[in-house]
C-alpha atoms as a PDB file:
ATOM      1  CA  UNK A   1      82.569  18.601  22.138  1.00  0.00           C
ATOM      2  CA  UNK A   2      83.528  15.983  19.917  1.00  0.00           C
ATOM      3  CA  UNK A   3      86.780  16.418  17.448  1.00  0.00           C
ATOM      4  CA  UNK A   4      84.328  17.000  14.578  1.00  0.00           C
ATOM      5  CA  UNK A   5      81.753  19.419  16.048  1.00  0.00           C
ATOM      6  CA  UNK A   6      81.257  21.967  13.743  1.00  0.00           C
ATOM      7  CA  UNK A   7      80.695  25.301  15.910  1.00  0.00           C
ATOM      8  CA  UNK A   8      76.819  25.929  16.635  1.00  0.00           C
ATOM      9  CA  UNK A   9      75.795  21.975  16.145  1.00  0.00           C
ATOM     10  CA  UNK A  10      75.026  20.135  18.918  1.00  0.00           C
ATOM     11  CA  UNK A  11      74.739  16.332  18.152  1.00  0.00           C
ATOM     12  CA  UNK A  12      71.210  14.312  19.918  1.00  0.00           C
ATOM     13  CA  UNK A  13      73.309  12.208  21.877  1.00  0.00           C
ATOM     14  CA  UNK A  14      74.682  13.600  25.275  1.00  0.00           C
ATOM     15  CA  UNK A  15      77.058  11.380  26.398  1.00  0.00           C
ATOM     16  CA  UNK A  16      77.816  12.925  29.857  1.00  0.00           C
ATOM     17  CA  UNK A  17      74.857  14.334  31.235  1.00  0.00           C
ATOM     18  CA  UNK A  18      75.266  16.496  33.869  1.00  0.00           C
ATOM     19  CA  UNK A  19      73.048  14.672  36.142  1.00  0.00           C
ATOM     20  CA  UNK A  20      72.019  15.185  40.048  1.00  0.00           C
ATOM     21  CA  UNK A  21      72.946  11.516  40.646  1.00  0.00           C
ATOM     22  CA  UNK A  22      76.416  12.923  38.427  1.00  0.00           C
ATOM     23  CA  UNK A  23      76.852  15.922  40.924  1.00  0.00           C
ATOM     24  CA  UNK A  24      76.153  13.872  44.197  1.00  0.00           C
ATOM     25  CA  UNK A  25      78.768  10.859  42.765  1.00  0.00           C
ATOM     26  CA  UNK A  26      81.812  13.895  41.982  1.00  0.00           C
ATOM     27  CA  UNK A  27      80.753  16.211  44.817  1.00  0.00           C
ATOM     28  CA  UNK A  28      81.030  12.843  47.268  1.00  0.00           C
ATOM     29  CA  UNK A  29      84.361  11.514  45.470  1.00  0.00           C
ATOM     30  CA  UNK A  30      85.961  14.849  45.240  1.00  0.00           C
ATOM     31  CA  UNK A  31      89.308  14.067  46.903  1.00  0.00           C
ATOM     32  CA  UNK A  32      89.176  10.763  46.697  1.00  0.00           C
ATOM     33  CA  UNK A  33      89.397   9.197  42.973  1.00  0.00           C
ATOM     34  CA  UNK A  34      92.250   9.698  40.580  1.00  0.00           C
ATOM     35  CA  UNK A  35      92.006  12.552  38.071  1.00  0.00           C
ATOM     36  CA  UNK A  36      90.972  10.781  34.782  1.00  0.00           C
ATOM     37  CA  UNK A  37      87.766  10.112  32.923  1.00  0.00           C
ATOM     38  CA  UNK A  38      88.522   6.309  32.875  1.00  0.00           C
ATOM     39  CA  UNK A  39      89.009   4.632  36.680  1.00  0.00           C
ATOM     40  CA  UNK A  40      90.125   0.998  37.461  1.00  0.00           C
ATOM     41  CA  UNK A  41      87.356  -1.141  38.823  1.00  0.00           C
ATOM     42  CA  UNK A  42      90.196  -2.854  40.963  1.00  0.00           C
ATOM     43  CA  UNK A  43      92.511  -2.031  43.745  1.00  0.00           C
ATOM     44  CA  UNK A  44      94.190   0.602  43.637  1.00  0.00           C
ATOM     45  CA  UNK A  45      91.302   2.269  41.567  1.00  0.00           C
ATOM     46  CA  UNK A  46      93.913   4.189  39.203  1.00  0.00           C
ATOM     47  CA  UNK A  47      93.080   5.853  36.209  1.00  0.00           C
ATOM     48  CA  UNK A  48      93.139   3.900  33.606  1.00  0.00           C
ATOM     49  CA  UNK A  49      96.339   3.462  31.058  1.00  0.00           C
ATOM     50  CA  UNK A  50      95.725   4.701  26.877  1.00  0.00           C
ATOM     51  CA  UNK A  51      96.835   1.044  26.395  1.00  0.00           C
ATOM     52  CA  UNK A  52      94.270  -0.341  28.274  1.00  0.00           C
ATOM     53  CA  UNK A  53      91.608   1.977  26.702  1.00  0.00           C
ATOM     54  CA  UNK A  54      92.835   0.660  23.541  1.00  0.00           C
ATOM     55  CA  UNK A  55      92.386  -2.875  24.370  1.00  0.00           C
ATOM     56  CA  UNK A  56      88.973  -2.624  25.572  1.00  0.00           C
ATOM     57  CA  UNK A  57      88.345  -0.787  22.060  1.00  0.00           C
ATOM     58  CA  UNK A  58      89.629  -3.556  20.144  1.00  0.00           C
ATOM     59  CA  UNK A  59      87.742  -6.180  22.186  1.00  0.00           C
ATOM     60  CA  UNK A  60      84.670  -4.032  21.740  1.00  0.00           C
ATOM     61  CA  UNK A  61      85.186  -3.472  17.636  1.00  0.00           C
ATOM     62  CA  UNK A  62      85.675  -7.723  18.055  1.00  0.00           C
ATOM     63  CA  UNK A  63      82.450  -8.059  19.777  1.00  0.00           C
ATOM     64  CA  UNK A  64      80.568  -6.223  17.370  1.00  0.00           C
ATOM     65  CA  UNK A  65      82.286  -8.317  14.381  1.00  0.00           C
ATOM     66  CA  UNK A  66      84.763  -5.890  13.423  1.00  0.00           C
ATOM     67  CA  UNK A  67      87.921  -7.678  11.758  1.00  0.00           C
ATOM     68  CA  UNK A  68      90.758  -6.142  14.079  1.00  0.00           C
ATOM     69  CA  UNK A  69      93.092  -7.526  12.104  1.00  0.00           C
ATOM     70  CA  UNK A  70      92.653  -4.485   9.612  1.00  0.00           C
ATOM     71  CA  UNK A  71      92.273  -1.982  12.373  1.00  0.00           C
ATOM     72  CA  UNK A  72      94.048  -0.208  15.127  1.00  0.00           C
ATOM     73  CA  UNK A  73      91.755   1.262  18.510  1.00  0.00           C
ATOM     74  CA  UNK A  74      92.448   5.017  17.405  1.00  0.00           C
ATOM     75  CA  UNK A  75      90.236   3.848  13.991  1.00  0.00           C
ATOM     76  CA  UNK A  76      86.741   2.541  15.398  1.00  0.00           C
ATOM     77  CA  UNK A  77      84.975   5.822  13.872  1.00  0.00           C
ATOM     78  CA  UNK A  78      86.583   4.399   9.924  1.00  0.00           C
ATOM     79  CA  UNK A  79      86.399   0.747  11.058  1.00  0.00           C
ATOM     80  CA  UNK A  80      82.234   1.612  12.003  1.00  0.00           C
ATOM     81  CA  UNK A  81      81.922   3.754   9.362  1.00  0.00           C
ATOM     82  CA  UNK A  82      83.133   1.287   6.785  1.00  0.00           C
ATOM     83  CA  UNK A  83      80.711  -1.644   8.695  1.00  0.00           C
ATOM     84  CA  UNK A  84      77.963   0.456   7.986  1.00  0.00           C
ATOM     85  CA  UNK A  85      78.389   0.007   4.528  1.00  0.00           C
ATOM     86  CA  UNK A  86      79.580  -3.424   4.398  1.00  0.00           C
ATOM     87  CA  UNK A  87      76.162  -4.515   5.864  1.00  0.00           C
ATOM     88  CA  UNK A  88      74.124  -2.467   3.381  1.00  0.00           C
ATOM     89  CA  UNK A  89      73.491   0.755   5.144  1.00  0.00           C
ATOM     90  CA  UNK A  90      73.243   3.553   2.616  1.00  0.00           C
ATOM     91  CA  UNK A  91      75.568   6.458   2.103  1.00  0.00           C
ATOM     92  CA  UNK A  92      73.212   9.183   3.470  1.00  0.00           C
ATOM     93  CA  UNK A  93      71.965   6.032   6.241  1.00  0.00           C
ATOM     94  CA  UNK A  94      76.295   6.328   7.051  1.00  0.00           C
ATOM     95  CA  UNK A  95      76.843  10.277   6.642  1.00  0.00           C
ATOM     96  CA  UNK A  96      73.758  10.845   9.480  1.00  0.00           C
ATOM     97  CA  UNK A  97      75.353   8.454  11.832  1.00  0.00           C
ATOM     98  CA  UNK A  98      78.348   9.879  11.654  1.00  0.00           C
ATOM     99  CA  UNK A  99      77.185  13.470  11.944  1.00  0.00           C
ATOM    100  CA  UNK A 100      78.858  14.512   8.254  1.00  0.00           C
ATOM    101  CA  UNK A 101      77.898  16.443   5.535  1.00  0.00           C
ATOM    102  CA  UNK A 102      79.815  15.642   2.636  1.00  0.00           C
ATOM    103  CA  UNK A 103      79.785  11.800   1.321  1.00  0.00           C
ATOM    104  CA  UNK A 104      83.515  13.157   0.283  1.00  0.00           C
ATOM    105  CA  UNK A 105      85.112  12.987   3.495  1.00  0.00           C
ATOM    106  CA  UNK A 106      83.359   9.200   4.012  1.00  0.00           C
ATOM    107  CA  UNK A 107      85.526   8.441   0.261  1.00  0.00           C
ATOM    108  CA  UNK A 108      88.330  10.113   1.390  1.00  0.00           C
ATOM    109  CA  UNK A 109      88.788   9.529   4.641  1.00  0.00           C
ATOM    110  CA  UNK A 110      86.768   6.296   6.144  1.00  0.00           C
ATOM    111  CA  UNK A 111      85.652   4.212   3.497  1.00  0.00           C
ATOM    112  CA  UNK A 112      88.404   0.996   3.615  1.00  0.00           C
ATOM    113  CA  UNK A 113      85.900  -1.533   1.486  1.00  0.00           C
END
């Protein structure tokens, strides 16, 4: 679940689909791949550090013209959010994308324009 789920609502997107292909990879690595969600593509195939994650979130919010300058990795949901409607999305276009209810908690919370 996502931090925001509200119980009983199950968003379209499934992000990690429990696959055979999924079940043949873990069943085949199990034993022999770090515990983590995130794994190093390089020797010595470690997870991977919160300060790497964070990088590769910054240089991801870059690629999609995001100013980074005005945000931190831990605020791509306000930094999107805020992007949205900075290129002329509409409030109810920006509430369905981000799975909310109230244009409030876009205000309150997200909207940095």
């Amino acid at each position: 679940l996502e931090k925001t789920a509200r119980p009983g609502h199950v968003r379209s997107e499934h992000y990690l689909m429990k696959t055979e292909p999924h079940r043949i990879y873990f069943a085949a690595a199990e034993g022999h791949r770090p515990n983590g969600l995130f794994i190093a593509n390089n020797k010595p195939y470690q997870s991977v550090l919160p300060s790497t994650l964070a990088k590769w979130m910054l240089r991801m919010m870059s690629a999609a013209g995001i100013d980074i300058s005005l945000y931190k990795a831990h605020s791509s949901r306000c930094a999107s959010a805020t992007d949205l409607k900075k290129r002329g999305f509409s409030l109810g276009q920006i509430l369905q994308k981000a799975d909310w209810t109230q244009a409030k908690t876009f205000r309150t919370f997200y909207d940095r324009s």
